[in-house]
N, C-alpha and C. Protein backbone atom coordinates (compact mmCIF):
# COMPACT_ATOMS: atom_id res chain seq x y z
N UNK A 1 -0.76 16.88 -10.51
CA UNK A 1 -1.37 15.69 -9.97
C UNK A 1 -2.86 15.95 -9.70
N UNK A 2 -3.17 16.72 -9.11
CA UNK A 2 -4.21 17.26 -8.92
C UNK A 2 -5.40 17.68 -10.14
N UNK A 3 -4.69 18.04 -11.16
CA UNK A 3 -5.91 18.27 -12.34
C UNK A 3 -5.57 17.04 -13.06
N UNK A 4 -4.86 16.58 -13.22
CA UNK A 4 -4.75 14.94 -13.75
C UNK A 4 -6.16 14.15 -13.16
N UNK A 5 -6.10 14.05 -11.59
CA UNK A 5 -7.18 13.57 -10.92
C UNK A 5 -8.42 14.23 -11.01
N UNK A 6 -8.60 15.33 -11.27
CA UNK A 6 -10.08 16.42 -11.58
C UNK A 6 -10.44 15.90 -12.65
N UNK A 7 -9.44 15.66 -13.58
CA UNK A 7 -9.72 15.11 -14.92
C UNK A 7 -10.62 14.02 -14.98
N UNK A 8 -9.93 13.25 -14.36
CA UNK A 8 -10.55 11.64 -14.57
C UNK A 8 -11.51 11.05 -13.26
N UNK A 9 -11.82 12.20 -12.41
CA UNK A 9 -13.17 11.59 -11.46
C UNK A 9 -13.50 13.33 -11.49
N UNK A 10 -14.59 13.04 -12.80
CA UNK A 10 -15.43 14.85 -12.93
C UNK A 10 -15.96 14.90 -11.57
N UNK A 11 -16.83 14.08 -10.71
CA UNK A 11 -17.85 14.35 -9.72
C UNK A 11 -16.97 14.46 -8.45
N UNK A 12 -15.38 14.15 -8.38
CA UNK A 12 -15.04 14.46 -7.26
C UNK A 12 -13.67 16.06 -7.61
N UNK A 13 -13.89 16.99 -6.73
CA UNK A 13 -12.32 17.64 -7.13
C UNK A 13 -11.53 17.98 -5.95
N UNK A 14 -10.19 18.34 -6.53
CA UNK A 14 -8.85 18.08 -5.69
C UNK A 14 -8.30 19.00 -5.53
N UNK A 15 -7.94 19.75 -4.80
CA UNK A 15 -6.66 21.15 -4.34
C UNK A 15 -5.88 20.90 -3.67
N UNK A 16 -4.67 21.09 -3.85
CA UNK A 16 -3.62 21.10 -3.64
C UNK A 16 -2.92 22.32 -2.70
N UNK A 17 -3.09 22.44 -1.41
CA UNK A 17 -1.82 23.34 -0.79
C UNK A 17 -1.01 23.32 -0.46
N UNK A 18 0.08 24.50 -0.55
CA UNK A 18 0.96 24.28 0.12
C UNK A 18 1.41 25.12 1.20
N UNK A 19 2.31 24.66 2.60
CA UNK A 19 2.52 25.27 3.74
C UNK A 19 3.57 24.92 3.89
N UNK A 20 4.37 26.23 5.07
CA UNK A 20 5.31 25.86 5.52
C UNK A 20 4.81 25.42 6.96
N UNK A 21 6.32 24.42 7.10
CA UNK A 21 6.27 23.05 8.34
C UNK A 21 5.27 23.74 9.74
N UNK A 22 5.37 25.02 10.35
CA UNK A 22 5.02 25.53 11.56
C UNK A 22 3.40 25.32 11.06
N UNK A 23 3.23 26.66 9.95
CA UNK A 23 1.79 27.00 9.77
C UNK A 23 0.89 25.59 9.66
N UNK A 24 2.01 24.45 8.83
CA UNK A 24 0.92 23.53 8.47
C UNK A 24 0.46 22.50 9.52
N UNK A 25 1.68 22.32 10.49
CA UNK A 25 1.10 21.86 11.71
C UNK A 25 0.24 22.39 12.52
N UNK A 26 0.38 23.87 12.80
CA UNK A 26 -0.73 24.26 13.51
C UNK A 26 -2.22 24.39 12.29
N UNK A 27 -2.44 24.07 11.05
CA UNK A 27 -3.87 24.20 10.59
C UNK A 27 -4.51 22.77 10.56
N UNK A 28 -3.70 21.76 10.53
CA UNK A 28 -3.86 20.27 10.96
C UNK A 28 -4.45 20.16 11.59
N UNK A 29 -3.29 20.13 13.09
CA UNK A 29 -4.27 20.22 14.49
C UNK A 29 -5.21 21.08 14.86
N UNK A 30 -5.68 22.54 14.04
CA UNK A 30 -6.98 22.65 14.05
C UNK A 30 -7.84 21.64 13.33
N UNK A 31 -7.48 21.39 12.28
CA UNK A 31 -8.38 20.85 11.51
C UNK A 31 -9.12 19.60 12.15
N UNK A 32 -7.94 18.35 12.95
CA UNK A 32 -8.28 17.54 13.56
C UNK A 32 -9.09 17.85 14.96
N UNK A 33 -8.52 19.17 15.08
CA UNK A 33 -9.33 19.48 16.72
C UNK A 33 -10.93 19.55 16.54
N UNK A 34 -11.42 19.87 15.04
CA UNK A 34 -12.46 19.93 15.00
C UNK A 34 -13.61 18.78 14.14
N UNK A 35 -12.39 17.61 13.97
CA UNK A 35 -12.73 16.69 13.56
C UNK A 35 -13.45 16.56 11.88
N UNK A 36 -12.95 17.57 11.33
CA UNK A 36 -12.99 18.05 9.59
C UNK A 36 -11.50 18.56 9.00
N UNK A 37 -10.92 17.24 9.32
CA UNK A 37 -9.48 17.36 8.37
C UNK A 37 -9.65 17.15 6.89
N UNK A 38 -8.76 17.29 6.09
CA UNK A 38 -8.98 17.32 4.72
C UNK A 38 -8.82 15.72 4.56
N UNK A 39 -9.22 14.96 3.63
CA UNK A 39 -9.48 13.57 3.17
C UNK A 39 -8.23 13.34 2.30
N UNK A 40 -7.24 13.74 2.20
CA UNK A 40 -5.45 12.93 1.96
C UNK A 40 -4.98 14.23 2.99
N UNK A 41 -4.10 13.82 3.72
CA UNK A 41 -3.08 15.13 4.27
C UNK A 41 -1.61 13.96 4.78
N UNK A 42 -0.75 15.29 4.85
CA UNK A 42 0.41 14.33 5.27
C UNK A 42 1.09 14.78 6.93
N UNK A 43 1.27 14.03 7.48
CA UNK A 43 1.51 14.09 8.55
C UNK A 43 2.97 12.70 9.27
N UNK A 44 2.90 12.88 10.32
CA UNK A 44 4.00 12.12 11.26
C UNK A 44 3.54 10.91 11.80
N UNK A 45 4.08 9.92 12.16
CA UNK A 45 3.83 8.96 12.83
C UNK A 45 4.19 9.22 14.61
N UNK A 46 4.19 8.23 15.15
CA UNK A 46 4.13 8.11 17.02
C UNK A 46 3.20 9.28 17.66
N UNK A 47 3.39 9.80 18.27
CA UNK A 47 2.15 10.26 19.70
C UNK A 47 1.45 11.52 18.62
N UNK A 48 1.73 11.86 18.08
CA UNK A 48 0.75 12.95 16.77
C UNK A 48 -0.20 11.39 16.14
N UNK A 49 0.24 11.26 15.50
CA UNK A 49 -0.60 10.00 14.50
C UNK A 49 -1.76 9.06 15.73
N UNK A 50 -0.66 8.66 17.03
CA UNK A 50 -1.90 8.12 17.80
C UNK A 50 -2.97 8.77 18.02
N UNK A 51 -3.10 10.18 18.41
CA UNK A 51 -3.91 10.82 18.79
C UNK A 51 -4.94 11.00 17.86
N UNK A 52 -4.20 11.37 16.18
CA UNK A 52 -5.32 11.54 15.33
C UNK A 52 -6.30 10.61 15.14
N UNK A 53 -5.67 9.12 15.63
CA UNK A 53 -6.32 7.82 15.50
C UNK A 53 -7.25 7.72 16.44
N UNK A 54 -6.74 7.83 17.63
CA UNK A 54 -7.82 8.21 18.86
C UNK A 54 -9.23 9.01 18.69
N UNK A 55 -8.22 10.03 17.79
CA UNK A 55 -10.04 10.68 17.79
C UNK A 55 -10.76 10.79 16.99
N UNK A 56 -10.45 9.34 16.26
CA UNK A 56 -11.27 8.71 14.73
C UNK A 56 -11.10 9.42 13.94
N UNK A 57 -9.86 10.26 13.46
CA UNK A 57 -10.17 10.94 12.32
C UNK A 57 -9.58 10.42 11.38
N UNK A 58 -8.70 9.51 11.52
CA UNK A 58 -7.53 8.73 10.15
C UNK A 58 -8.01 7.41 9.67
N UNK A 59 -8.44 7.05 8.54
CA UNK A 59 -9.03 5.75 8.29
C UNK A 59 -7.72 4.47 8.15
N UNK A 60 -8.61 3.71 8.78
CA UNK A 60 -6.93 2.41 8.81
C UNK A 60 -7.25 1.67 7.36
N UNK A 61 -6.06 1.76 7.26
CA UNK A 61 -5.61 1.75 5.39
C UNK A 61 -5.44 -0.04 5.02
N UNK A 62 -5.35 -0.57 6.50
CA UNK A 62 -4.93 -2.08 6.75
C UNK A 62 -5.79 -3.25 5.38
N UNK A 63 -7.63 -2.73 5.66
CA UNK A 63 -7.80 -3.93 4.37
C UNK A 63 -7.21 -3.49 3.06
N UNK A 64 -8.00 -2.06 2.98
CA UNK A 64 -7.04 -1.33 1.13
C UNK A 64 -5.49 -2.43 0.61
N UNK A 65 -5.08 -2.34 1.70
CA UNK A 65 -3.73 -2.60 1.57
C UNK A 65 -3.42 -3.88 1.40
N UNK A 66 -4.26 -4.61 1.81
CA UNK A 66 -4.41 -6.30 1.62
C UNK A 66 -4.72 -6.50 0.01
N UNK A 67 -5.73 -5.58 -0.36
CA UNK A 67 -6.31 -6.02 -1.98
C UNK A 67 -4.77 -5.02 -3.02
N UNK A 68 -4.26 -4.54 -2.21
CA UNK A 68 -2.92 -3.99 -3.03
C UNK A 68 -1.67 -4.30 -2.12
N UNK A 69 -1.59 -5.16 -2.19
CA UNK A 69 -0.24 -5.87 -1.63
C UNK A 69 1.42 -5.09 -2.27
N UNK A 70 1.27 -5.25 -3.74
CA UNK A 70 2.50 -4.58 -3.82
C UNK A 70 2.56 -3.12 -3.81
N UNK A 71 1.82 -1.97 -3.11
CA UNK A 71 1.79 -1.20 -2.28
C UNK A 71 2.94 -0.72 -1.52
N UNK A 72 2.25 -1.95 -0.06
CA UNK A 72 3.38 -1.79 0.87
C UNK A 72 5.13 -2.47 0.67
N UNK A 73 5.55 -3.22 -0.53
CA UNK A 73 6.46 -3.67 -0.74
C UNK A 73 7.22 -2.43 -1.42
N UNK A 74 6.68 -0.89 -2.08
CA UNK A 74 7.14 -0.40 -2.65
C UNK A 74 8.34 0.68 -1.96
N UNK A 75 7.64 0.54 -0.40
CA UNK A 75 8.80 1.67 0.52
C UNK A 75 9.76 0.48 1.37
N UNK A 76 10.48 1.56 1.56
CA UNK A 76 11.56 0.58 2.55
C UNK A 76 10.67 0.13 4.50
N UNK A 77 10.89 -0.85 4.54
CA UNK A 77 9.78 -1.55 5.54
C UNK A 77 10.02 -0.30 7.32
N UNK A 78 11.29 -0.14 7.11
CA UNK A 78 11.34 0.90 8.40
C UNK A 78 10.67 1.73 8.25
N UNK A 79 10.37 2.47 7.07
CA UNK A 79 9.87 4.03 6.73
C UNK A 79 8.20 3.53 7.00
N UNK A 80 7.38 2.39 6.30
CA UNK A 80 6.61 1.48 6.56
C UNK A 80 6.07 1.77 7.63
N UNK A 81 6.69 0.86 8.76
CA UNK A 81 6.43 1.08 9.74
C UNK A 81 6.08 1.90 10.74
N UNK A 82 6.23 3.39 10.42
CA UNK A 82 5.72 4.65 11.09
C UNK A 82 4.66 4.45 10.83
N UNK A 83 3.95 4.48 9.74
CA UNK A 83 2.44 4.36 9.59
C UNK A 83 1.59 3.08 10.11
N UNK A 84 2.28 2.48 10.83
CA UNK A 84 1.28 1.35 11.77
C UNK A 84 1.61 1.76 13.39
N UNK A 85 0.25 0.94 13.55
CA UNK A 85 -0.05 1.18 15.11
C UNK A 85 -1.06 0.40 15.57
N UNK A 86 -0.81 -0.07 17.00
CA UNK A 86 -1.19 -1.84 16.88
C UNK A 86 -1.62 -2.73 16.03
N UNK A 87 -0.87 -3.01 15.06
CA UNK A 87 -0.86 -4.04 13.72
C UNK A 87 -1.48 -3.43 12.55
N UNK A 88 -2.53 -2.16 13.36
CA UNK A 88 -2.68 -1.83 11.28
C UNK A 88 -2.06 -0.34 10.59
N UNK A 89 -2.40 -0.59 9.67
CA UNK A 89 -1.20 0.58 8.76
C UNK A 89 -2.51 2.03 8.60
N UNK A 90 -1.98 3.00 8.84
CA UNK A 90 -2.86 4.34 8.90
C UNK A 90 -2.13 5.28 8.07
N UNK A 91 -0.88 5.08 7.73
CA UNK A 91 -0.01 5.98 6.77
C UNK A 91 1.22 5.27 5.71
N UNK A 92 1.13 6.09 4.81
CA UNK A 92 1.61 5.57 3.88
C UNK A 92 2.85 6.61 3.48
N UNK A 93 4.59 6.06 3.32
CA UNK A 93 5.19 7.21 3.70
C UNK A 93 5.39 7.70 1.99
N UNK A 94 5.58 8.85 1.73
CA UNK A 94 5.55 9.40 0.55
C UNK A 94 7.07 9.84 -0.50
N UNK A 95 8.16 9.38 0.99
CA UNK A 95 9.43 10.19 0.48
C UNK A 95 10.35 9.64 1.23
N UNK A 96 11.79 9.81 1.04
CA UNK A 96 12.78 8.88 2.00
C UNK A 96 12.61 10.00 3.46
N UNK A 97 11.84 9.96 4.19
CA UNK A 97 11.57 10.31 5.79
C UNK A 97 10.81 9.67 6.71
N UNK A 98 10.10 10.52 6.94
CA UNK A 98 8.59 10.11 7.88
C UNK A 98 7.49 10.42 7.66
N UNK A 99 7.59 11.51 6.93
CA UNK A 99 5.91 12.33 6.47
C UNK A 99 5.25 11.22 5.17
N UNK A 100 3.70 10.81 5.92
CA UNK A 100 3.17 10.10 5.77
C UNK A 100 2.18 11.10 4.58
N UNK A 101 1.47 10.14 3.75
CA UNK A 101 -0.31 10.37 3.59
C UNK A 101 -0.80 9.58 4.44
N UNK A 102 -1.59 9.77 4.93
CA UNK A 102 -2.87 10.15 5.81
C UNK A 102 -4.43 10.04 5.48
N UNK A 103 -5.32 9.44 5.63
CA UNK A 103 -6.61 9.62 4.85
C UNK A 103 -7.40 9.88 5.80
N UNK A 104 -8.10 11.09 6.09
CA UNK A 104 -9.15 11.17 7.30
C UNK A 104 -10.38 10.30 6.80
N UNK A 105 -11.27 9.90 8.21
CA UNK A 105 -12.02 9.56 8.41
C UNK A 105 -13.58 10.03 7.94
N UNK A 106 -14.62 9.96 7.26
CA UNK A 106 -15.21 10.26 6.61
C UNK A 106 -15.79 10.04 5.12
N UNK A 107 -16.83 10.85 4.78
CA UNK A 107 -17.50 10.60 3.40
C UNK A 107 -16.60 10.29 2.78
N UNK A 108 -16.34 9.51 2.14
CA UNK A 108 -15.37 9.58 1.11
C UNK A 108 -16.01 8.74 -0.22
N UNK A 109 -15.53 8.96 -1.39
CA UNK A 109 -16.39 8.06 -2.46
C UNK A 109 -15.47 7.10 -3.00
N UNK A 110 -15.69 6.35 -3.49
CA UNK A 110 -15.50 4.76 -3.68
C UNK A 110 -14.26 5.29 -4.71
């Protein structure tokens, strides 16, 4: 997925890690503690997700999601729903659970 995407946007590139569940929560919440999280990550919804929101680091996905409507029709609406928080959507779930993508807050290119 990742060199697929290197492929076809030369000026931006993509890495891919992987962690297990402990390590990757604790490099997160560094990452967010210092307010330079990576720009897709996946994470949880309720009091984790508020907080990341709190401290501006997760971009709300709410208009994106308006100009791609069948998007949000593609998961089941409960799973959905983890990724909102007072009415707008901040995660998008990736798999039959809870673990979301995530888009931090920041440079990002069009």
């Amino acid at each position: 997925m990742s060199q697929a995407f290197n492929k076809s946007h030369p000026d931006i590139q993509s890495t891919v890690q992987f962690f297990e569940n402990d390590p990757y929560k604790q490099k997160i919440q560094i990452a967010i503690g210092t307010h330079n999280p990576p720009d897709i990550f996946t994470g949880w919804g309720g009091g984790v997700l508020k907080s990341y929101i709190d401290a501006g680091d997760v971009y709300d996905l709410t208009s994106d999601l308006e100009i791609r409507p069948g998007l949000g029709k593609s998961v089941s609406s409960i799973r959905y729903e983890t990724g909102y928080l007072e009415g707008k959507v901040y995660g998008i779930p990736i798999r039959p659970g809870v673990e979301q993508f995530l888009v931090s807050v920041g440079p990002h290119p069009e």
